[in-house]
C-alpha atoms as a PDB file:
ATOM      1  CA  UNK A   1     136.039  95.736  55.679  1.00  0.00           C
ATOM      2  CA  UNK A   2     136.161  92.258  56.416  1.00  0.00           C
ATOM      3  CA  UNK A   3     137.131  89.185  54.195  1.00  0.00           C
ATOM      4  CA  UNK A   4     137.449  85.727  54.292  1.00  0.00           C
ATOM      5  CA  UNK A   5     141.370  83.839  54.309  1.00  0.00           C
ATOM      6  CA  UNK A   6     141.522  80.809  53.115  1.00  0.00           C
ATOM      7  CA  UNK A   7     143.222  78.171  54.978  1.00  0.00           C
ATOM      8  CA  UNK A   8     143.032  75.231  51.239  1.00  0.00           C
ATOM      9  CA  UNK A   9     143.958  71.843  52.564  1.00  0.00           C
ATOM     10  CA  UNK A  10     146.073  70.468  54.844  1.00  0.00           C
ATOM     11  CA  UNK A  11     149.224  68.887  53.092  1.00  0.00           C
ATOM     12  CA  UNK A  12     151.580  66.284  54.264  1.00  0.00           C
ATOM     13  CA  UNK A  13     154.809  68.128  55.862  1.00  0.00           C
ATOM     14  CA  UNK A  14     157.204  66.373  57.734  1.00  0.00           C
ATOM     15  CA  UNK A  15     157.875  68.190  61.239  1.00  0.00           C
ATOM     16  CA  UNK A  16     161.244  69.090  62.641  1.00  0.00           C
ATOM     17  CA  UNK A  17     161.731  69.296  66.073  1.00  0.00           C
ATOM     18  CA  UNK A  18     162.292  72.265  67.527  1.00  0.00           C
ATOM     19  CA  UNK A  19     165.358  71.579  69.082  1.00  0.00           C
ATOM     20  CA  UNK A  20     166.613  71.970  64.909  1.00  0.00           C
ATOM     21  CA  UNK A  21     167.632  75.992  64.443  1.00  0.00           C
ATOM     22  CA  UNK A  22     165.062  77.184  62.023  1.00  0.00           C
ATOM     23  CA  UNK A  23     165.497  79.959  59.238  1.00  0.00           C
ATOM     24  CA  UNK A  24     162.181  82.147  58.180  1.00  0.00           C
ATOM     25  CA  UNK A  25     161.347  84.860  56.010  1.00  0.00           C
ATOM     26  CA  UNK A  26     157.808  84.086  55.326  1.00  0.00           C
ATOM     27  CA  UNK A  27     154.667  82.255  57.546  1.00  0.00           C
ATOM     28  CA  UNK A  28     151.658  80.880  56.523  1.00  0.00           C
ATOM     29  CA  UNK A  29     148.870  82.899  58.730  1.00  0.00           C
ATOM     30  CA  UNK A  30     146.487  81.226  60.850  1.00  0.00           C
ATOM     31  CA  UNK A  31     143.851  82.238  62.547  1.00  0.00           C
ATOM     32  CA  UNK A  32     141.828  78.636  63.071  1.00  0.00           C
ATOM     33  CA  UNK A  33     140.738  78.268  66.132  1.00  0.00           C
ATOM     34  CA  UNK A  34     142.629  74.982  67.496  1.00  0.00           C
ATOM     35  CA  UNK A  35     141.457  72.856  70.924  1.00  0.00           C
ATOM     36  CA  UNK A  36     144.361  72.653  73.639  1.00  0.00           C
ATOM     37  CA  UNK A  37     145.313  70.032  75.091  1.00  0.00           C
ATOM     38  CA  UNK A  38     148.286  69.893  78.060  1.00  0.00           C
ATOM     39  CA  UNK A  39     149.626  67.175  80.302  1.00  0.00           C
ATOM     40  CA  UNK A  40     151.948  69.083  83.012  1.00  0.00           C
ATOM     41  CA  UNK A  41     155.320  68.003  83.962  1.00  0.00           C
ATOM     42  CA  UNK A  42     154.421  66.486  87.328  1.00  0.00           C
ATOM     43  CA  UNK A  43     151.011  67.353  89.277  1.00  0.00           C
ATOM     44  CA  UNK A  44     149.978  70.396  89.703  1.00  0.00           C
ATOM     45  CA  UNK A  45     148.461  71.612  93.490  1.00  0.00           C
ATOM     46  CA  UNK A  46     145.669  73.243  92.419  1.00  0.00           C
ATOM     47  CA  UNK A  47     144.307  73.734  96.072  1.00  0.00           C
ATOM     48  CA  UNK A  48     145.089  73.006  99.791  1.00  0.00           C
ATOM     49  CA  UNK A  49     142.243  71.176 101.731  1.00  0.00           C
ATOM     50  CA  UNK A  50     141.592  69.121 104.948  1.00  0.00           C
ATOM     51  CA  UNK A  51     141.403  66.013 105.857  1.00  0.00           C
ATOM     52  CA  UNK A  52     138.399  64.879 108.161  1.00  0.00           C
ATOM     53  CA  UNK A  53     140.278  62.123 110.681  1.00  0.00           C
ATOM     54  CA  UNK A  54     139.059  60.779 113.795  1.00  0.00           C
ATOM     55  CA  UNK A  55     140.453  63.373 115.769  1.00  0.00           C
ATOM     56  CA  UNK A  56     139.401  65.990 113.769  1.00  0.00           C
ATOM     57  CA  UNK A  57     140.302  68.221 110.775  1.00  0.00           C
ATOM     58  CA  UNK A  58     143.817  68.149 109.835  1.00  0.00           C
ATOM     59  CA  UNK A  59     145.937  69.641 106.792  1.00  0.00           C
ATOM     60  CA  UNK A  60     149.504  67.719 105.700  1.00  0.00           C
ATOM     61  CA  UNK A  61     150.297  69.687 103.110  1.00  0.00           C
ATOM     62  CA  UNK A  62     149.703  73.064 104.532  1.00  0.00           C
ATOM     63  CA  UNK A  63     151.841  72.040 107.726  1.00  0.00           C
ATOM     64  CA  UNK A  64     154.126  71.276 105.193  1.00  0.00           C
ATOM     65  CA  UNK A  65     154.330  74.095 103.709  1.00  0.00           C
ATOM     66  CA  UNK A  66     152.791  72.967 100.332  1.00  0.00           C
ATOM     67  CA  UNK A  67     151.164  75.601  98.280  1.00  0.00           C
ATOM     68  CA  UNK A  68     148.762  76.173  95.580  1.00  0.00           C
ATOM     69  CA  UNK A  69     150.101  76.118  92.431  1.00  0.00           C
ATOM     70  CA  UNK A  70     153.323  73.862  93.188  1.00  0.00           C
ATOM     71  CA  UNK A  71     154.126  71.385  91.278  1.00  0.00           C
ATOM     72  CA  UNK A  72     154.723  68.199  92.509  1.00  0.00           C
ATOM     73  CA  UNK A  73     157.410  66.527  90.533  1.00  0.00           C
ATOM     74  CA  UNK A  74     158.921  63.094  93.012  1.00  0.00           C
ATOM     75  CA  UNK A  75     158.118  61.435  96.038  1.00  0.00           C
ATOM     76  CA  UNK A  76     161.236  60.173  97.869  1.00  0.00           C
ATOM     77  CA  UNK A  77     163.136  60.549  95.051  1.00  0.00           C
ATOM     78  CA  UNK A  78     160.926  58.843  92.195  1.00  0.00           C
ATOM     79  CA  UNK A  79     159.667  60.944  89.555  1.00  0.00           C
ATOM     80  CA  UNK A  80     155.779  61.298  89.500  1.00  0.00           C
ATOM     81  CA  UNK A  81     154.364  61.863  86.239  1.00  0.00           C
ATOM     82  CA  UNK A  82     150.524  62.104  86.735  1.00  0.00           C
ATOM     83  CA  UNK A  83     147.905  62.128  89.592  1.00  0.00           C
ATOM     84  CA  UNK A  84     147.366  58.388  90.097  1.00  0.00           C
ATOM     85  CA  UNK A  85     150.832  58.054  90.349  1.00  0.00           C
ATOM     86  CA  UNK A  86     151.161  60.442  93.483  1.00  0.00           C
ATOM     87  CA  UNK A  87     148.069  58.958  94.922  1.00  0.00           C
ATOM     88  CA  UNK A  88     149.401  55.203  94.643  1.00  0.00           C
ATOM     89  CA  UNK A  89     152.520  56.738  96.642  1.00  0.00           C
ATOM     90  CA  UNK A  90     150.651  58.199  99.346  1.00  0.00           C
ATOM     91  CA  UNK A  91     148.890  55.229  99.805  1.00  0.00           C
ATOM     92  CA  UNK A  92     151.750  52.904  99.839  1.00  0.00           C
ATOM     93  CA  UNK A  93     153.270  55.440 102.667  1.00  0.00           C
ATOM     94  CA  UNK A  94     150.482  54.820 105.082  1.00  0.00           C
ATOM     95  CA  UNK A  95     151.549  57.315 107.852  1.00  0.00           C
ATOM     96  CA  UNK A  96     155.148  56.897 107.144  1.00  0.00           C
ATOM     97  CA  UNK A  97     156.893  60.803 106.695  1.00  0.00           C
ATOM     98  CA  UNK A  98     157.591  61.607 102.672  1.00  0.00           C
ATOM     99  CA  UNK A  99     159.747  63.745 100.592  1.00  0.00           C
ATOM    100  CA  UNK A 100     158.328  66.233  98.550  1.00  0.00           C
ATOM    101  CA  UNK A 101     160.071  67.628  95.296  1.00  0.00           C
ATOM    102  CA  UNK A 102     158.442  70.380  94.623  1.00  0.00           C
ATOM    103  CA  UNK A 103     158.653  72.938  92.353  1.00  0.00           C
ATOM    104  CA  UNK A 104     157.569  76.853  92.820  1.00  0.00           C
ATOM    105  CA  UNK A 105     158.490  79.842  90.308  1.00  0.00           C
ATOM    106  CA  UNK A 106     161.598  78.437  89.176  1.00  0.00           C
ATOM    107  CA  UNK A 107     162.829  77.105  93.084  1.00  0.00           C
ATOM    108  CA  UNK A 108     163.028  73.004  93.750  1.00  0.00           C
ATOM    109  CA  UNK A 109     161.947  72.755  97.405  1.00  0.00           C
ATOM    110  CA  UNK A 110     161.580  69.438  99.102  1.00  0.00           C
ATOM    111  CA  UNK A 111     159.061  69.002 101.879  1.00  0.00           C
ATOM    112  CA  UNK A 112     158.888  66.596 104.431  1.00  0.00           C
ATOM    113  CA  UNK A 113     155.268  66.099 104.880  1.00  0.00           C
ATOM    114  CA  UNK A 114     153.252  62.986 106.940  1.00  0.00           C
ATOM    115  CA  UNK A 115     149.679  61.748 105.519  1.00  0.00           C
ATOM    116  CA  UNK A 116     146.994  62.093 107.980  1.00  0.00           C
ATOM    117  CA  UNK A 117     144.745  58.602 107.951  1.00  0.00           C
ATOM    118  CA  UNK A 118     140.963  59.761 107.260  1.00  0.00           C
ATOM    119  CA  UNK A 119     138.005  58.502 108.719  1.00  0.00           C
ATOM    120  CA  UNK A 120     137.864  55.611 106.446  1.00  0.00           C
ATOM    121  CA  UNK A 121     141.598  54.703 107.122  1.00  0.00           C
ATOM    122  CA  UNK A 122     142.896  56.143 103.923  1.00  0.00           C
ATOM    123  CA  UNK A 123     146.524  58.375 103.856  1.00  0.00           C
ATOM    124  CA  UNK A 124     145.843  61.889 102.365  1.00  0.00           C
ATOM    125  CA  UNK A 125     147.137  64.731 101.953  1.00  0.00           C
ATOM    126  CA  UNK A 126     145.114  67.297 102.139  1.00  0.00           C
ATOM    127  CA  UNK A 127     145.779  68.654  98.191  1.00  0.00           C
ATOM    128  CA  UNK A 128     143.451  68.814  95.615  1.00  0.00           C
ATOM    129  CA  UNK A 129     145.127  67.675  92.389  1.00  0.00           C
ATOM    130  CA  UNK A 130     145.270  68.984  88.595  1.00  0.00           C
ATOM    131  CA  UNK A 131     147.966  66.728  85.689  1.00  0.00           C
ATOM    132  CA  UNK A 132     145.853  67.863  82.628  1.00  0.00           C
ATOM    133  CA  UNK A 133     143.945  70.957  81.035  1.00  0.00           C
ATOM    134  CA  UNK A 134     142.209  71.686  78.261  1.00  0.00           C
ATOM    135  CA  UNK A 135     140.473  74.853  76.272  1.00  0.00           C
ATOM    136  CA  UNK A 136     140.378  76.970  73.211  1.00  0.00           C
ATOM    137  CA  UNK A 137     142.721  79.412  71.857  1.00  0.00           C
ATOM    138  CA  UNK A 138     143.818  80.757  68.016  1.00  0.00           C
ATOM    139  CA  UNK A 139     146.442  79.312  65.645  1.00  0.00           C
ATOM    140  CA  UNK A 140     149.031  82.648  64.913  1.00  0.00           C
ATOM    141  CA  UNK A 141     151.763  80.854  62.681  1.00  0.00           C
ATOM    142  CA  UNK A 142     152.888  78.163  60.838  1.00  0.00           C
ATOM    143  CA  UNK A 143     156.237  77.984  59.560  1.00  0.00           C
ATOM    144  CA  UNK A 144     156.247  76.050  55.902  1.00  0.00           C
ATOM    145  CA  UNK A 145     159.778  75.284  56.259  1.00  0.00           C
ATOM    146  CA  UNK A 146     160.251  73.743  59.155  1.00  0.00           C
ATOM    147  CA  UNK A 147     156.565  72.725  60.189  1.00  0.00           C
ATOM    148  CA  UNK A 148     156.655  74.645  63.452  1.00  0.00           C
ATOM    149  CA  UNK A 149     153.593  76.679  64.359  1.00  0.00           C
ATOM    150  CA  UNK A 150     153.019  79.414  67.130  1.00  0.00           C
ATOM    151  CA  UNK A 151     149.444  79.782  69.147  1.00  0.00           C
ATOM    152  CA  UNK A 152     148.034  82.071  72.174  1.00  0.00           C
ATOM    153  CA  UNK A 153     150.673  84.468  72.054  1.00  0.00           C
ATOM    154  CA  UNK A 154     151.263  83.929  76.167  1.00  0.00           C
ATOM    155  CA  UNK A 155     151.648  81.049  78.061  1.00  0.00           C
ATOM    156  CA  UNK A 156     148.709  78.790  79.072  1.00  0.00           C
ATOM    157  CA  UNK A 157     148.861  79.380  83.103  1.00  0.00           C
ATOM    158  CA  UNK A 158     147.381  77.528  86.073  1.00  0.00           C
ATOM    159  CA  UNK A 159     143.812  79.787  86.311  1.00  0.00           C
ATOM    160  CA  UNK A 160     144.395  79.760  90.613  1.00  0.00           C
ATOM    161  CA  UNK A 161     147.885  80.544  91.054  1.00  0.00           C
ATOM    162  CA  UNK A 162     148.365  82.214  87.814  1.00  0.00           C
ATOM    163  CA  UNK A 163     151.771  80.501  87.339  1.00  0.00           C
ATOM    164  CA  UNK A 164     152.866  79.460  83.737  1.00  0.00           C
ATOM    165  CA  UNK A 165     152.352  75.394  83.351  1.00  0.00           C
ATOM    166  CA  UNK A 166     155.368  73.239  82.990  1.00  0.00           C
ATOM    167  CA  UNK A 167     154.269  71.022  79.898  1.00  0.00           C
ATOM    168  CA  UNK A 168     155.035  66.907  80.131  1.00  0.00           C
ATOM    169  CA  UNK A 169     152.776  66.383  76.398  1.00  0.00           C
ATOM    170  CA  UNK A 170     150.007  68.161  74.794  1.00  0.00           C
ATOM    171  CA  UNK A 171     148.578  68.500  71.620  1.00  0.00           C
ATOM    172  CA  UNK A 172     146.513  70.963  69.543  1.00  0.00           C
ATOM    173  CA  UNK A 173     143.125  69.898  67.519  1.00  0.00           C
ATOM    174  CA  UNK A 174     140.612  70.944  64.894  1.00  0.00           C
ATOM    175  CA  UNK A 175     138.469  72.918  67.245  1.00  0.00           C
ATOM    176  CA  UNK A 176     134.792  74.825  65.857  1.00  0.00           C
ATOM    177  CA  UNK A 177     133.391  77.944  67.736  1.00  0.00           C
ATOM    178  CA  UNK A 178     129.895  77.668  68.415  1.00  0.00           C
ATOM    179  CA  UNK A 179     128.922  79.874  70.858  1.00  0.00           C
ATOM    180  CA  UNK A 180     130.184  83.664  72.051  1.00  0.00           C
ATOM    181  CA  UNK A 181     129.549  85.321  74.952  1.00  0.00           C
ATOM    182  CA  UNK A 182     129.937  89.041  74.244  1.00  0.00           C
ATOM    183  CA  UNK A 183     132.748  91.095  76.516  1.00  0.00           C
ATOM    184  CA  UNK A 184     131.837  94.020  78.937  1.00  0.00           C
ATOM    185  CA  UNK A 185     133.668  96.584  80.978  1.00  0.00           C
ATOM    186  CA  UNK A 186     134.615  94.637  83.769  1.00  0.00           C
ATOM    187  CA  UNK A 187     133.385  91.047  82.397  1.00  0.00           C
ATOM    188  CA  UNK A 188     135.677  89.239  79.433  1.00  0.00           C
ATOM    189  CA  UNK A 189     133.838  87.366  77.261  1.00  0.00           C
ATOM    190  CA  UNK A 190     134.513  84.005  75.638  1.00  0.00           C
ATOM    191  CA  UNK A 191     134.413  82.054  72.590  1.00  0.00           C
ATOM    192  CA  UNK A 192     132.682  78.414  73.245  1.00  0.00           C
ATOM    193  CA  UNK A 193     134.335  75.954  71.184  1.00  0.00           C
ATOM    194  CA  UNK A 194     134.403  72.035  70.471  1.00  0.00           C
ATOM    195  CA  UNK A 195     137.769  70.192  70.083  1.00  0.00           C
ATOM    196  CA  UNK A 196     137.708  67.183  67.924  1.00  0.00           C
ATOM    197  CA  UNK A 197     139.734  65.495  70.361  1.00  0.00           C
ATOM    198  CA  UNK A 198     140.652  62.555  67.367  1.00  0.00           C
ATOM    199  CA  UNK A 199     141.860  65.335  64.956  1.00  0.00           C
ATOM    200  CA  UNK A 200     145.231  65.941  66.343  1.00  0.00           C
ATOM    201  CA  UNK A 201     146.627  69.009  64.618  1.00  0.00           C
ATOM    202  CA  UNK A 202     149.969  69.282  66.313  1.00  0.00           C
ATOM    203  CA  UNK A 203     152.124  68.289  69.319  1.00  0.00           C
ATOM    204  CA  UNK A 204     152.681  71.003  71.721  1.00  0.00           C
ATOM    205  CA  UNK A 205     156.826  71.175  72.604  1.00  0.00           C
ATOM    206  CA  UNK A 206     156.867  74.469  74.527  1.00  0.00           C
ATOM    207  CA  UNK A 207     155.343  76.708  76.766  1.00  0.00           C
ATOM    208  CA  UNK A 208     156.417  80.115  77.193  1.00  0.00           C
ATOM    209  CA  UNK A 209     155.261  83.927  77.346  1.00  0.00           C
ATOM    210  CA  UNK A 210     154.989  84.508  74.048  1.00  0.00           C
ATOM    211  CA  UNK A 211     152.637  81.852  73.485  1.00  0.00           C
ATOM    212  CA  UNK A 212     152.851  77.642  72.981  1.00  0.00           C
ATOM    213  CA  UNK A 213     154.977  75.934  70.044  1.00  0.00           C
ATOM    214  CA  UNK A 214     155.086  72.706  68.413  1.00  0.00           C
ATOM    215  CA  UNK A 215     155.174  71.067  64.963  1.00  0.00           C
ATOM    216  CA  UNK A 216     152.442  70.283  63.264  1.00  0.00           C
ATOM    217  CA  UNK A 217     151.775  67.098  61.721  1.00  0.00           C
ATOM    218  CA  UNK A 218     150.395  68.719  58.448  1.00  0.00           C
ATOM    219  CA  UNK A 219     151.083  72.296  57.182  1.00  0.00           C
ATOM    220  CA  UNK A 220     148.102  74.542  55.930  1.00  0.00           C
ATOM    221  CA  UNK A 221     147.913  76.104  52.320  1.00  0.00           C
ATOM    222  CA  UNK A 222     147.316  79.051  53.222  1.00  0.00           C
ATOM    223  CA  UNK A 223     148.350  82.706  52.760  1.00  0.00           C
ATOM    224  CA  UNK A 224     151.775  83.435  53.008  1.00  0.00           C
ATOM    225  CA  UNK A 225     153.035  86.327  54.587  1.00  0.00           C
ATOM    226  CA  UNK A 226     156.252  88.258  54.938  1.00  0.00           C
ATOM    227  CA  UNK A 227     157.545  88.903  58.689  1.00  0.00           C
ATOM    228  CA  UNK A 228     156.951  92.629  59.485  1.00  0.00           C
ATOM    229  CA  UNK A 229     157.625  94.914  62.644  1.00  0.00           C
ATOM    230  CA  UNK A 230     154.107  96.128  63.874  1.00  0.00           C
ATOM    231  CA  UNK A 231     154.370 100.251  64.247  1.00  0.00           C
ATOM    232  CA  UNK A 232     150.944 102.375  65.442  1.00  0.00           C
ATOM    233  CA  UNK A 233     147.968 102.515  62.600  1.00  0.00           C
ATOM    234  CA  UNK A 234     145.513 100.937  60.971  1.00  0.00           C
ATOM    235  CA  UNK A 235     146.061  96.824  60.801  1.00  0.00           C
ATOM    236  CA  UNK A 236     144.138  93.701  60.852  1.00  0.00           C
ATOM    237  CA  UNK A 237     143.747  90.853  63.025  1.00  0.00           C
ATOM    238  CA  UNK A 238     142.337  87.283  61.476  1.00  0.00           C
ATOM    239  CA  UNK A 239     140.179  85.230  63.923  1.00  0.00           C
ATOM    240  CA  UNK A 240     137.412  82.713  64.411  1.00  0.00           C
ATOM    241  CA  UNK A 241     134.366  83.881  65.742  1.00  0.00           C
ATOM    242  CA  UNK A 242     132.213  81.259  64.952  1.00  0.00           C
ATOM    243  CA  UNK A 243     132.087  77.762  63.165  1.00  0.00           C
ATOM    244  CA  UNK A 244     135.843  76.871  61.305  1.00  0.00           C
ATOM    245  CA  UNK A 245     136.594  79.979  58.892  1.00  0.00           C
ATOM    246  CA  UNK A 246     138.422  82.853  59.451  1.00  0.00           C
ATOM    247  CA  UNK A 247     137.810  86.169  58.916  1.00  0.00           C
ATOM    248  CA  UNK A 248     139.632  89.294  58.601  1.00  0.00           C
ATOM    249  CA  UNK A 249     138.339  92.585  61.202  1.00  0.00           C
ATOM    250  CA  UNK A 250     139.811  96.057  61.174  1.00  0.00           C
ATOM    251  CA  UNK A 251     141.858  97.250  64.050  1.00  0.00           C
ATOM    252  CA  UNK A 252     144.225 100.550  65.144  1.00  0.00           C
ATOM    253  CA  UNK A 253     147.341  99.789  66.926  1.00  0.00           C
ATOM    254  CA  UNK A 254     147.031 102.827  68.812  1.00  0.00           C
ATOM    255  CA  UNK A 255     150.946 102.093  71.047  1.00  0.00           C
ATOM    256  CA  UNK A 256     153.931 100.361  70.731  1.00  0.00           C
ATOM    257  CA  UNK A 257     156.379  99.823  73.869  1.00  0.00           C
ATOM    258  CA  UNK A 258     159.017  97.881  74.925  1.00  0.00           C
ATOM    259  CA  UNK A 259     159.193  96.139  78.171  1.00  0.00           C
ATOM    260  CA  UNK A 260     161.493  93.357  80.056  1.00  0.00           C
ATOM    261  CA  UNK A 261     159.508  90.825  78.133  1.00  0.00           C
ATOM    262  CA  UNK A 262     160.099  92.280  74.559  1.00  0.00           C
ATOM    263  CA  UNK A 263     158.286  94.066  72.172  1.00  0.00           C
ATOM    264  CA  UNK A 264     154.544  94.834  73.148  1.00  0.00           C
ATOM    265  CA  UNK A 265     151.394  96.892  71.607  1.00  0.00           C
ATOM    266  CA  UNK A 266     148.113  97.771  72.455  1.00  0.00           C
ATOM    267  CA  UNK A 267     145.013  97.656  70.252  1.00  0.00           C
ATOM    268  CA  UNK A 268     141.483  98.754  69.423  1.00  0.00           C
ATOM    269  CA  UNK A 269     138.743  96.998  67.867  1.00  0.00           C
ATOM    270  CA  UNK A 270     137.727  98.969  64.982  1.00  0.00           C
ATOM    271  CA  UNK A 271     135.578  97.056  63.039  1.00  0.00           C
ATOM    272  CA  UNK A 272     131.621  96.986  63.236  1.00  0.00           C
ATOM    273  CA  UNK A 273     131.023  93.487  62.408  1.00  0.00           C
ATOM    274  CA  UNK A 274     133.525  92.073  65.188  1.00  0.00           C
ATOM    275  CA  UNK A 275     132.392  94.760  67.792  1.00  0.00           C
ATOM    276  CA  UNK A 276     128.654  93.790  67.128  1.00  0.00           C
ATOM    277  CA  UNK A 277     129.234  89.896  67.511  1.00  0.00           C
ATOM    278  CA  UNK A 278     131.893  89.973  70.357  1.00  0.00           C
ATOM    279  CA  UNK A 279     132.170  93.038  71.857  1.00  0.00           C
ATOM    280  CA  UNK A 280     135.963  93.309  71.009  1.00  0.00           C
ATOM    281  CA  UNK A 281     138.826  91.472  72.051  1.00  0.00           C
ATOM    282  CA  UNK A 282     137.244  87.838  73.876  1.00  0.00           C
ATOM    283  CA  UNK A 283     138.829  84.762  75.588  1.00  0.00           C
ATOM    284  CA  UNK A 284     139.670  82.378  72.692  1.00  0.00           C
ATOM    285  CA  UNK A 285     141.045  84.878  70.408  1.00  0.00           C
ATOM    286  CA  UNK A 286     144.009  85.021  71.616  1.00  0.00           C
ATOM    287  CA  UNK A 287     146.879  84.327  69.323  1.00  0.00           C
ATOM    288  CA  UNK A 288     144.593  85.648  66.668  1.00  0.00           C
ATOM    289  CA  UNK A 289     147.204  86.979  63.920  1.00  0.00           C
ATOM    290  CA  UNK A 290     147.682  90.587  63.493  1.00  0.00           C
ATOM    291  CA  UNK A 291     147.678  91.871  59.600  1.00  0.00           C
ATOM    292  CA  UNK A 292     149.550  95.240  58.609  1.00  0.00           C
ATOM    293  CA  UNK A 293     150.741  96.311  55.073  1.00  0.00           C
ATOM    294  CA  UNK A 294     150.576  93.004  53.576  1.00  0.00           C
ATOM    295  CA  UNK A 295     152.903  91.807  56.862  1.00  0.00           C
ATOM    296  CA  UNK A 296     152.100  89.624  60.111  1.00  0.00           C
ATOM    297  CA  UNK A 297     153.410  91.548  62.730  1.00  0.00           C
ATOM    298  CA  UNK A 298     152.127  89.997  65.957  1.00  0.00           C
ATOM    299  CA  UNK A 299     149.108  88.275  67.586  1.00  0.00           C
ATOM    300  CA  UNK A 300     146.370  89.422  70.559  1.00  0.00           C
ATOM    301  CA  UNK A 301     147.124  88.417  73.979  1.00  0.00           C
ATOM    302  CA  UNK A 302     144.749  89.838  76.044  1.00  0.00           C
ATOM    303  CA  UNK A 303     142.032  91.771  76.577  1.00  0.00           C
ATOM    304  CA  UNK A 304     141.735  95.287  79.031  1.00  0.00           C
ATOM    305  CA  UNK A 305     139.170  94.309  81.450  1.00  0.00           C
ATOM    306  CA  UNK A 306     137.802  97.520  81.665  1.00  0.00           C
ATOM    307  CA  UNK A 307     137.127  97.930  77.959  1.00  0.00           C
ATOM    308  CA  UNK A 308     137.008  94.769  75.489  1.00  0.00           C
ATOM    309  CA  UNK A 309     137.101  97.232  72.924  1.00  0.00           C
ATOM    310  CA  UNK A 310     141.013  97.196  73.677  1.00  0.00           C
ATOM    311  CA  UNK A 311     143.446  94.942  73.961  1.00  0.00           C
ATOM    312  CA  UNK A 312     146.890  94.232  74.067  1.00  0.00           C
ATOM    313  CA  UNK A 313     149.741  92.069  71.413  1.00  0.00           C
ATOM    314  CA  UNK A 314     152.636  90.633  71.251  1.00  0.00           C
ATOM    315  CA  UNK A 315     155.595  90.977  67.999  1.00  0.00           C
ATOM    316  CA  UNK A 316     156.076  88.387  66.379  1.00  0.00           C
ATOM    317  CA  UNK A 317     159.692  88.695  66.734  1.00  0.00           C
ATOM    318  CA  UNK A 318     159.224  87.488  70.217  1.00  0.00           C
ATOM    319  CA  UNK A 319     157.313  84.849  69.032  1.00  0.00           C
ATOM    320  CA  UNK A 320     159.412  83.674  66.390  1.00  0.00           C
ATOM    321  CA  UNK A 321     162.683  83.880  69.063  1.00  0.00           C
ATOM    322  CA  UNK A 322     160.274  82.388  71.842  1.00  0.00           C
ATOM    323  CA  UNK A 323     159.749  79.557  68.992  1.00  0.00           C
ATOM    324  CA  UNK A 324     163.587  79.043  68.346  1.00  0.00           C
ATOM    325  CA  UNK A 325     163.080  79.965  64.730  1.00  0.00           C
ATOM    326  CA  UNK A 326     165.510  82.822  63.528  1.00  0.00           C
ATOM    327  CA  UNK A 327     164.522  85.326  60.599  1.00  0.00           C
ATOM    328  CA  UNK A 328     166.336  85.281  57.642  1.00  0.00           C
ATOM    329  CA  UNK A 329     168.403  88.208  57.027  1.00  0.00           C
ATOM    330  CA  UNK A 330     168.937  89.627  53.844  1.00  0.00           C
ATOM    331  CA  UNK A 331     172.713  89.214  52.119  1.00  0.00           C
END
């Protein structure tokens, strides 16, 4: 059975930071599909290349040890925010040796590395660049007391290196699925959305494995929920599958394990209606908020590549701690 939750209006809520401790004992549900928007702390290496010079094909950056999916946070000491800011370095060196600060899984390395002139007389480096991504994903949470909301339910990760994204700014918007592109065994599908890139939603404040946090600039009036532990057995997940409004589909929480990471389940598509439309379980949905007895419990994550039937969840516990918001315990 499938219904429709209403998401009402968006009213004015002033949004604490989330720096602020926050109490919660009830969430208003989401379920909206919301655009994504991220600026990364530095500039990303999203590839190594060469660089054509008159004495041939040459590579800085690999000599130098520079690696996809570093990020490249100061050049001799000064802090580079964004792309053109690392280019207008480079070209300032000339040929003259820089410093690197790089960053890689936690480690700051610095690099000495020497741009190679190119055929046209410009310094490069041989390193394809990335400062800013975009896509789709599902709204999980919104807390109505302190304005802080929870999405994805795992971190938004550079797609070559598959390393989590150090955030500078981002934002989330009023997004509208148009399109789907049904999962297979072996072949995820995807939701195609539209972000209204002048409806900011939401500023994004955190990115971490149990999925992106902010405050939102308004709060929904939607359905409130109390915050339950998700056990094996029937449940519900709310998502977006097309245009703005969510919908409830039928699901079975068929395991629920513990890991390093915190609490974790894995899930099966029950419903006719979602499996005829999707598939299962596609890219977009994740963060899609899961229902059970009259509790949310946790959001989707992922999908098994094998079988989009399946897929796999997160508590919200670990959201809600990922979040810094602490439940409220009872006296």
């Amino acid at each position: 059975m499938k219904k429709t939750i209403t998401t009402g209006l968006w009213t004015l809520l002033l949004a604490s930071l989330l720096t602020v401790p926050a109490c919660a004992q009830e969430l208003i549900v989401g379920g909206q599909a919301v655009g994504i928007q991220l600026s990364t702390e530095g500039v990303l290496v999203a590839g190594i290349s060469e660089v054509q010079t008159a004495e041939g094909a040459k590579s800085p950056a690999a000599e130098a040890g520079v690696e996809a999916g570093d990020f490249i946070a100061a050049v001799d000491g000064k802090a580079i925010p964004d792309a053109p800011a690392l280019m207008d370095a480079v070209a300032a060196a000339g040929e003259r040796s820089l410093r690197l600060t790089v960053y890689r899984e936690g480690r700051e390395l610095t690099l000495p590395i020497t741009p190679a002139l190119s055929e046209e007389g410009r310094p490069m480096l041989g390193i394809l660049l990335r400062d800013a991504l975009s896509g789709i994903g599902t709204l999980t949470f919104c807390d109505p007391e302190s304005g802080t909301f929870g999405a994805l339910g795992h971190s938004v990760n550079d797609s070559g290196s598959g390393r989590p994204i150090p955030v500078r700014e981002g934002s989330i918007t009023d997004a509208q699925i148009v399109s789907v592109q049904p999962g297979a065994p072996g072949r995820p599908g995807e939701l195609g959305g539209v972000s209204d890139l002048a409806s900011a939603l939401g500023r994004i404040e955190r990115n971490t494995d149990a999925g992106i946090f902010g405050a939102l600039y308004d709060s929904p009036d939607g359905q409130r929920l109390e915050i339950g532990s998700i056990t094996a057995g029937p449940a519900s997940i709310v998502s977006t599958v097309i245009g703005r409004e969510p919908r409830e589909y039928a699901v079975e929480v068929n395991r629920v394990y513990r890991d390093a990471e915190g609490t974790h389940a894995t899930l099966s598509v029950t419903d006719a209606a979602l499996l005829q439309r999707t598939g299962g379980i596609v890219q977009g949905m994740s963060g899609s908020p899961i229902l059970q007895n009259g509790r949310l419990v946790g959001a989707v994550t992922h999908v098994f590549v094998s079988n989009p039937t399946r897929g796999y969840a997160v508590s919200i516990q670990d959201m809600l701690q990922a979040a810094g918001i602490r439940l409220e315990r009872a006296a």
